[in-house]
C-alpha atoms as a PDB file:
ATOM      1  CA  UNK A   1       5.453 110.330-138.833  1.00  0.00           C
ATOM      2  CA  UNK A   2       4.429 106.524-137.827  1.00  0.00           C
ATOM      3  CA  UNK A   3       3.769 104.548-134.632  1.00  0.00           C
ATOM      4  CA  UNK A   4       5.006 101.249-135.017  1.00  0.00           C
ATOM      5  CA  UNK A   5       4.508  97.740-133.686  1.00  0.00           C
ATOM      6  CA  UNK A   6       6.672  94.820-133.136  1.00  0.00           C
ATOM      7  CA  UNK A   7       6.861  91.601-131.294  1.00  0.00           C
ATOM      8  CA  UNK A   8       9.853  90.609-129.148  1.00  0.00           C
ATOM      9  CA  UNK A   9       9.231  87.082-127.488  1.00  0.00           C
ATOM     10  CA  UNK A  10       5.773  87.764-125.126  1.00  0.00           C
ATOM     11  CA  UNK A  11       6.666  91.763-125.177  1.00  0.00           C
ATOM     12  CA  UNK A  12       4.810  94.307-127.579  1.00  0.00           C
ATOM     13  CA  UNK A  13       6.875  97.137-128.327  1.00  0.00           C
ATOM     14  CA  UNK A  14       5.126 100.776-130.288  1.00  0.00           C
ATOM     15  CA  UNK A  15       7.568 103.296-131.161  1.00  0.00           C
ATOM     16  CA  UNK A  16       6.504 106.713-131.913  1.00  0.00           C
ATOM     17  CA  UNK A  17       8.358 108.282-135.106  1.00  0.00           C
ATOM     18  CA  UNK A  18       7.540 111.973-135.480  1.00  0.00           C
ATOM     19  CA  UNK A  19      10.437 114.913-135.027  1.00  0.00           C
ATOM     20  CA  UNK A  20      11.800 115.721-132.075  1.00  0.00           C
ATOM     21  CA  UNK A  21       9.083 115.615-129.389  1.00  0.00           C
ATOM     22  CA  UNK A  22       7.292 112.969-131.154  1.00  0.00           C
ATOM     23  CA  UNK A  23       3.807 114.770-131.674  1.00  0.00           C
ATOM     24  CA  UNK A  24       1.020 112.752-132.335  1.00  0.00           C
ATOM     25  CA  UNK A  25      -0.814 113.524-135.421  1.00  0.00           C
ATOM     26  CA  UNK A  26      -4.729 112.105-136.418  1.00  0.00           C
ATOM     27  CA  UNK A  27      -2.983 109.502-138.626  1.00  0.00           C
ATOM     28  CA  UNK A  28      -0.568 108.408-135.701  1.00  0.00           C
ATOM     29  CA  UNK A  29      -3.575 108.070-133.905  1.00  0.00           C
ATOM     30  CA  UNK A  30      -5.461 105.615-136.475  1.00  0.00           C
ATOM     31  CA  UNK A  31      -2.081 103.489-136.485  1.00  0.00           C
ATOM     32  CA  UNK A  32      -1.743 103.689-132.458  1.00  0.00           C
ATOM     33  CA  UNK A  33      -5.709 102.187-132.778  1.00  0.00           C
ATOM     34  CA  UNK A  34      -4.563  99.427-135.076  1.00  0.00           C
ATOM     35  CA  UNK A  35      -1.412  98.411-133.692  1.00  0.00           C
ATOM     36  CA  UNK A  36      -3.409  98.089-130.221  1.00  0.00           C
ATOM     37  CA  UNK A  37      -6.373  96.014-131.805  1.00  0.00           C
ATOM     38  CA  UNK A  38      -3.084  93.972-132.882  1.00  0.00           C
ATOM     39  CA  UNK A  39      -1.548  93.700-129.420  1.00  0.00           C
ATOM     40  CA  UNK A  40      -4.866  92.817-127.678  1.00  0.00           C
ATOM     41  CA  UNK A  41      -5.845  89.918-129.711  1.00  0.00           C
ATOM     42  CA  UNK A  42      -2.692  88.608-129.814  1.00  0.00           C
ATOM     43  CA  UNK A  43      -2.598  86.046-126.716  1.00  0.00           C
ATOM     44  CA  UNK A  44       1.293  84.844-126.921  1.00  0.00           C
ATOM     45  CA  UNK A  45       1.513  88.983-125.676  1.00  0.00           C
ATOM     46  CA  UNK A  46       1.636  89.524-122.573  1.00  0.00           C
ATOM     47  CA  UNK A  47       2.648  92.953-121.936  1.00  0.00           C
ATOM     48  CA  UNK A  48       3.454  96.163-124.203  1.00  0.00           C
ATOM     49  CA  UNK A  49       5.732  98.915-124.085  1.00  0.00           C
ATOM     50  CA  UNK A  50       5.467 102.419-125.568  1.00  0.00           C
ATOM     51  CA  UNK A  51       8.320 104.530-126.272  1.00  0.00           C
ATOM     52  CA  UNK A  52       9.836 106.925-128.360  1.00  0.00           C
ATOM     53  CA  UNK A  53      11.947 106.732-131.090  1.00  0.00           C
ATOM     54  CA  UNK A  54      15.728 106.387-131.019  1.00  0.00           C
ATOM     55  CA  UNK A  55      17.327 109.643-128.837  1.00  0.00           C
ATOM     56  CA  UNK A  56      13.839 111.543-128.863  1.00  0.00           C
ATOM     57  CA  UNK A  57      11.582 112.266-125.840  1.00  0.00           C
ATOM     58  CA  UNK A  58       8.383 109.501-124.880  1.00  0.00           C
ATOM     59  CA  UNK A  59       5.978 112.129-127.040  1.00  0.00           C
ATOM     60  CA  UNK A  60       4.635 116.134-126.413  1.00  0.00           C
ATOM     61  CA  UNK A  61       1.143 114.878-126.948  1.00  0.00           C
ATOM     62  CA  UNK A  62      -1.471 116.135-129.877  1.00  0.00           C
ATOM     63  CA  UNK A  63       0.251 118.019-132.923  1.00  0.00           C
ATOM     64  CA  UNK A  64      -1.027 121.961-132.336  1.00  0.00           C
ATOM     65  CA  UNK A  65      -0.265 122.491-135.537  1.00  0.00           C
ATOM     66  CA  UNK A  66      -2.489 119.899-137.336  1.00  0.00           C
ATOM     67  CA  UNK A  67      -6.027 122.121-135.950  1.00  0.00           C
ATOM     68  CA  UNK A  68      -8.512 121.158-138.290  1.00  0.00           C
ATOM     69  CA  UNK A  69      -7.181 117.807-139.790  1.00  0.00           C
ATOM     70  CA  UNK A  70      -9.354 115.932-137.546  1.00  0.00           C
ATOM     71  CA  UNK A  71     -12.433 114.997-139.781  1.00  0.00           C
ATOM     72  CA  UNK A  72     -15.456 116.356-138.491  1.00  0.00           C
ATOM     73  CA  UNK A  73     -17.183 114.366-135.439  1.00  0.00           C
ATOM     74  CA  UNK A  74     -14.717 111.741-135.501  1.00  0.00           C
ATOM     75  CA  UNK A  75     -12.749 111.019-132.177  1.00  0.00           C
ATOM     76  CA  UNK A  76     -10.291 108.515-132.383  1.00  0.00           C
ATOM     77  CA  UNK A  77      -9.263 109.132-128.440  1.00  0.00           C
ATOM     78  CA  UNK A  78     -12.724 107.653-127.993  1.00  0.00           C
ATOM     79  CA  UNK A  79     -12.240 104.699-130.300  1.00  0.00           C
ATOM     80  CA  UNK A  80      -8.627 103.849-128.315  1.00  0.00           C
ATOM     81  CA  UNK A  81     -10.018 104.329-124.863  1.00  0.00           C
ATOM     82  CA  UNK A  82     -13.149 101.922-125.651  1.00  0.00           C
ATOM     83  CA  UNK A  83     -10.656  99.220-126.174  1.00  0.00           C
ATOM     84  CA  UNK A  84     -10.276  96.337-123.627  1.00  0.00           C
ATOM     85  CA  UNK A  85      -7.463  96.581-121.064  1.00  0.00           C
ATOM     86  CA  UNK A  86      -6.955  93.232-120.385  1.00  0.00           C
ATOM     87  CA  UNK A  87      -2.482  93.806-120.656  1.00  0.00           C
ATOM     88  CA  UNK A  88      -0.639  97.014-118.831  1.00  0.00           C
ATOM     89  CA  UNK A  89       1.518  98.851-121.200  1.00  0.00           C
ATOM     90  CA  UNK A  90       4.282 100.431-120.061  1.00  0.00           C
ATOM     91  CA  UNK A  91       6.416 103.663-120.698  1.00  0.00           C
ATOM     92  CA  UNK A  92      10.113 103.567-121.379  1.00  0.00           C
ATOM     93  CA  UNK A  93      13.292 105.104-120.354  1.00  0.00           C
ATOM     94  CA  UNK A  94      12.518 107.717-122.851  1.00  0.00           C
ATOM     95  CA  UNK A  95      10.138 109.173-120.890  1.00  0.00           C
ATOM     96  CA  UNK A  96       9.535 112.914-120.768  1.00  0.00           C
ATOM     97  CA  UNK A  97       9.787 112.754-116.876  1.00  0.00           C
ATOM     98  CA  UNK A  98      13.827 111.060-117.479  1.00  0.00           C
ATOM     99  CA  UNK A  99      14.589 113.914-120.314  1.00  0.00           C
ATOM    100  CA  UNK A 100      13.420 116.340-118.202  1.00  0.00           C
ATOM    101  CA  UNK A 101      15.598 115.205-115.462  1.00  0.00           C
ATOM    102  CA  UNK A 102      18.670 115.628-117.526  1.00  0.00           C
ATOM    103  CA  UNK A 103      17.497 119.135-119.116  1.00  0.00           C
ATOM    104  CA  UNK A 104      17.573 120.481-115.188  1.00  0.00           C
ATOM    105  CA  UNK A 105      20.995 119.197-115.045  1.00  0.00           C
ATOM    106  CA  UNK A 106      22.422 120.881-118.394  1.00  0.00           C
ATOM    107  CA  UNK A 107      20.595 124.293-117.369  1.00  0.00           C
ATOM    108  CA  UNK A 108      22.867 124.044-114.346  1.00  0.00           C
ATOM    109  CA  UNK A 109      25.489 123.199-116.208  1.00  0.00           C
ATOM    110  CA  UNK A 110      26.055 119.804-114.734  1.00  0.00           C
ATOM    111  CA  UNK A 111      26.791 117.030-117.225  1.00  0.00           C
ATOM    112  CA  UNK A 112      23.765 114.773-117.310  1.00  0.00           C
ATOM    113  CA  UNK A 113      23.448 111.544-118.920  1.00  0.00           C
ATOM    114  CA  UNK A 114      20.228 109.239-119.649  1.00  0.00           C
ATOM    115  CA  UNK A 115      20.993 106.034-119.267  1.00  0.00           C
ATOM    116  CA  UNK A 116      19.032 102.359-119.216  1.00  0.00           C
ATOM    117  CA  UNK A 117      20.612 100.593-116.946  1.00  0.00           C
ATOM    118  CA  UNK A 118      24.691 100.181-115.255  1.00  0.00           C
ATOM    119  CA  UNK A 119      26.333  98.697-118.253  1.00  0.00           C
ATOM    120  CA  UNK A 120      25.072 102.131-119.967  1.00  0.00           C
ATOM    121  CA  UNK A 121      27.673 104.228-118.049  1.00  0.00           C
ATOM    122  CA  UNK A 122      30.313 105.670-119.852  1.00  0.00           C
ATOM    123  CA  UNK A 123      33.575 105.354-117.206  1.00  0.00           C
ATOM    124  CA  UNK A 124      35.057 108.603-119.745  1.00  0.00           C
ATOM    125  CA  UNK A 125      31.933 110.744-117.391  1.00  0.00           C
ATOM    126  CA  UNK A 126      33.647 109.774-114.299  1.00  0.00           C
ATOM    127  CA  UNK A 127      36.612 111.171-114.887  1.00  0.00           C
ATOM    128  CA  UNK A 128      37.810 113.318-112.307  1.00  0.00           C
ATOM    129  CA  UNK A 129      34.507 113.276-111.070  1.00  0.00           C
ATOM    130  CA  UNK A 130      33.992 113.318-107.183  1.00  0.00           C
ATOM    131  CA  UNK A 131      30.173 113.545-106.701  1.00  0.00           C
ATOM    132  CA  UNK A 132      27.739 111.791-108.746  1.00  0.00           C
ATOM    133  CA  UNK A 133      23.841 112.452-108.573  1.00  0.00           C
ATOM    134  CA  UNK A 134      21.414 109.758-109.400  1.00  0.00           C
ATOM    135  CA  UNK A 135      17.884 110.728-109.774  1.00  0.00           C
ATOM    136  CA  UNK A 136      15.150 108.980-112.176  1.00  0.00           C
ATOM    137  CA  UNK A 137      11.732 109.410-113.485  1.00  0.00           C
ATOM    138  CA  UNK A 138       8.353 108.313-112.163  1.00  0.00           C
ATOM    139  CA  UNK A 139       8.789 104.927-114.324  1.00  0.00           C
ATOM    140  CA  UNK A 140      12.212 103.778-113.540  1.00  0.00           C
ATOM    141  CA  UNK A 141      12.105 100.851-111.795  1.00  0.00           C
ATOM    142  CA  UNK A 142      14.175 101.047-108.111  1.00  0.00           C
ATOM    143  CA  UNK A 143      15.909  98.008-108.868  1.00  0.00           C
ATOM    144  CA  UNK A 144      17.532  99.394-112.123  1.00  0.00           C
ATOM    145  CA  UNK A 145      18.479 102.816-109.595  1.00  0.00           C
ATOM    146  CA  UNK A 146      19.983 100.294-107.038  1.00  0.00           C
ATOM    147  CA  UNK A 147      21.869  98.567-109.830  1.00  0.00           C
ATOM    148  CA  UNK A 148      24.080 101.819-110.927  1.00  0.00           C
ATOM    149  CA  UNK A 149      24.620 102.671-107.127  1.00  0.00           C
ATOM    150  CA  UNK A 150      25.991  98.869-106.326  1.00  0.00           C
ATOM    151  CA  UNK A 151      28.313  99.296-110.180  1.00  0.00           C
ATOM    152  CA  UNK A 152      29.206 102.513-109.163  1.00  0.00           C
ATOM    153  CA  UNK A 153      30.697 100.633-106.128  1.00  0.00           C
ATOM    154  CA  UNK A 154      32.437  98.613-107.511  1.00  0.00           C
ATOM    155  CA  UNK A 155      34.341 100.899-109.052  1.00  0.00           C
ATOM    156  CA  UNK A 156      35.116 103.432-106.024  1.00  0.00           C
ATOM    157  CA  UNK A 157      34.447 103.892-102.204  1.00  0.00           C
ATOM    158  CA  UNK A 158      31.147 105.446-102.380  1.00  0.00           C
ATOM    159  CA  UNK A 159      28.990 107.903 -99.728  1.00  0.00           C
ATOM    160  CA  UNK A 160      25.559 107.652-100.266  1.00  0.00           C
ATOM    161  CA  UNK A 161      23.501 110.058 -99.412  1.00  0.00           C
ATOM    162  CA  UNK A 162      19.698 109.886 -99.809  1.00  0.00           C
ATOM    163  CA  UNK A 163      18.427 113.456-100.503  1.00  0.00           C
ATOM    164  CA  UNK A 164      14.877 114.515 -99.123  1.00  0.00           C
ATOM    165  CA  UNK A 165      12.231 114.176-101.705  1.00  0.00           C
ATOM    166  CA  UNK A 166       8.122 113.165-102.085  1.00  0.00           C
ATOM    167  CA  UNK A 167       7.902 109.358-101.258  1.00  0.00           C
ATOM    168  CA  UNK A 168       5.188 107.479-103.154  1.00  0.00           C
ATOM    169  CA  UNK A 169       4.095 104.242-102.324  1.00  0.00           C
ATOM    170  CA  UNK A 170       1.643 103.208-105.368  1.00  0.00           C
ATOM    171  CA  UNK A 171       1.651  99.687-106.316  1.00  0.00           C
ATOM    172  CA  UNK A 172      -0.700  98.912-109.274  1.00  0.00           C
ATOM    173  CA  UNK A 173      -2.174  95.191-109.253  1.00  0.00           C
ATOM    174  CA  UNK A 174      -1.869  93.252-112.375  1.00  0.00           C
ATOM    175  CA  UNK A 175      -4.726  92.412-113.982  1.00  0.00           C
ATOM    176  CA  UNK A 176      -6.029  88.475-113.459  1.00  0.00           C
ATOM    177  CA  UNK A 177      -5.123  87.215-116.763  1.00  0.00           C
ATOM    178  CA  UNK A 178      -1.086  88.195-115.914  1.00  0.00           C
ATOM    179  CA  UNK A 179      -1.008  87.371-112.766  1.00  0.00           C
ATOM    180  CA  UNK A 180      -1.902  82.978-113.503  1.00  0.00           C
ATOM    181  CA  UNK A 181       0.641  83.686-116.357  1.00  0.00           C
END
């Protein structure tokens, strides 16, 4: 049951450690608080990610079952969100929106598959395969989608087809210290 934090080149990477859904207990919260005290100060970062651990979802939220373990008047959501947000942090692939993608897919019985990018596919899932459906979460980037489409090309003659959905056009501005980086 951790959240932990390390530094890859100008990238800060916290990975939430608890079970399956990755609930957050009060002491998760303290470390999340520390870790980001960590990031902020730390000016060769320049951007963080959050994710979950290692085949788990992004995280379920609060732990239900922890009730009363919160010490009396203290809220920690209060000490996080009073923090500076002066660097975005970002949600993986892991994302509950992505998992949830792929749980439609195996209720339907279609196989599903999350992947992070083309050189994740598995040619054994394309075996005798004739349609493939691509779909992604809210956070996967449309570059990464147009990626598998142009390797799946490569590989076969391919149809696209470009099924109706909800188009959103939100574009979120860096803030001013990123963007003279």
């Amino acid at each position: 049951m951790t959240i932990t934090y390390e530094k890859q080149g100008h990238i800060g990477i916290f990975t939430i450690d608890n079970g399956k859904v990755n609930a957050l207990t009060f002491a998760m919260h303290e470390q999340l608080y520390s870790h980001l005290n960590q990031f902020l100060n730390d000016s060769t970062i320049k951007v963080g990610i959050l994710k979950g651990s290692e085949g788990k979802c992004f995280s379920a939220g609060d732990d239900l079952n922890e009730g009363d373990a919160y010490p009396e008047g203290e809220d920690i959501s209060e000490r996080i969100f009073s923090l500076p947000r002066n660097k975005p942090i970002i949600g993986a692939i892991n994302s509950s929106n992505s998992n949830r993608l792929r749980d439609i897919g195996a209720e339907m019985s279609v196989p599903s598959y999350l992947i992070e990018d083309a050189g994740s596919i598995n040619l054994a899932w394309l075996e005798d395969v004739e349609t493939v459906g691509i779909t992604a979460g809210a956070s996967a980037p449309e570059d990464l989608v147009q990626e598998v489409v142009s390797y799946l090309k490569t590989l076969t003659e391919v149809e696209l087809e470009t099924l109706p959905g909800i188009v959103e056009n939100v574009e979120f501005k860096l803030p001013s210290e990123l963007e003279k980086s």
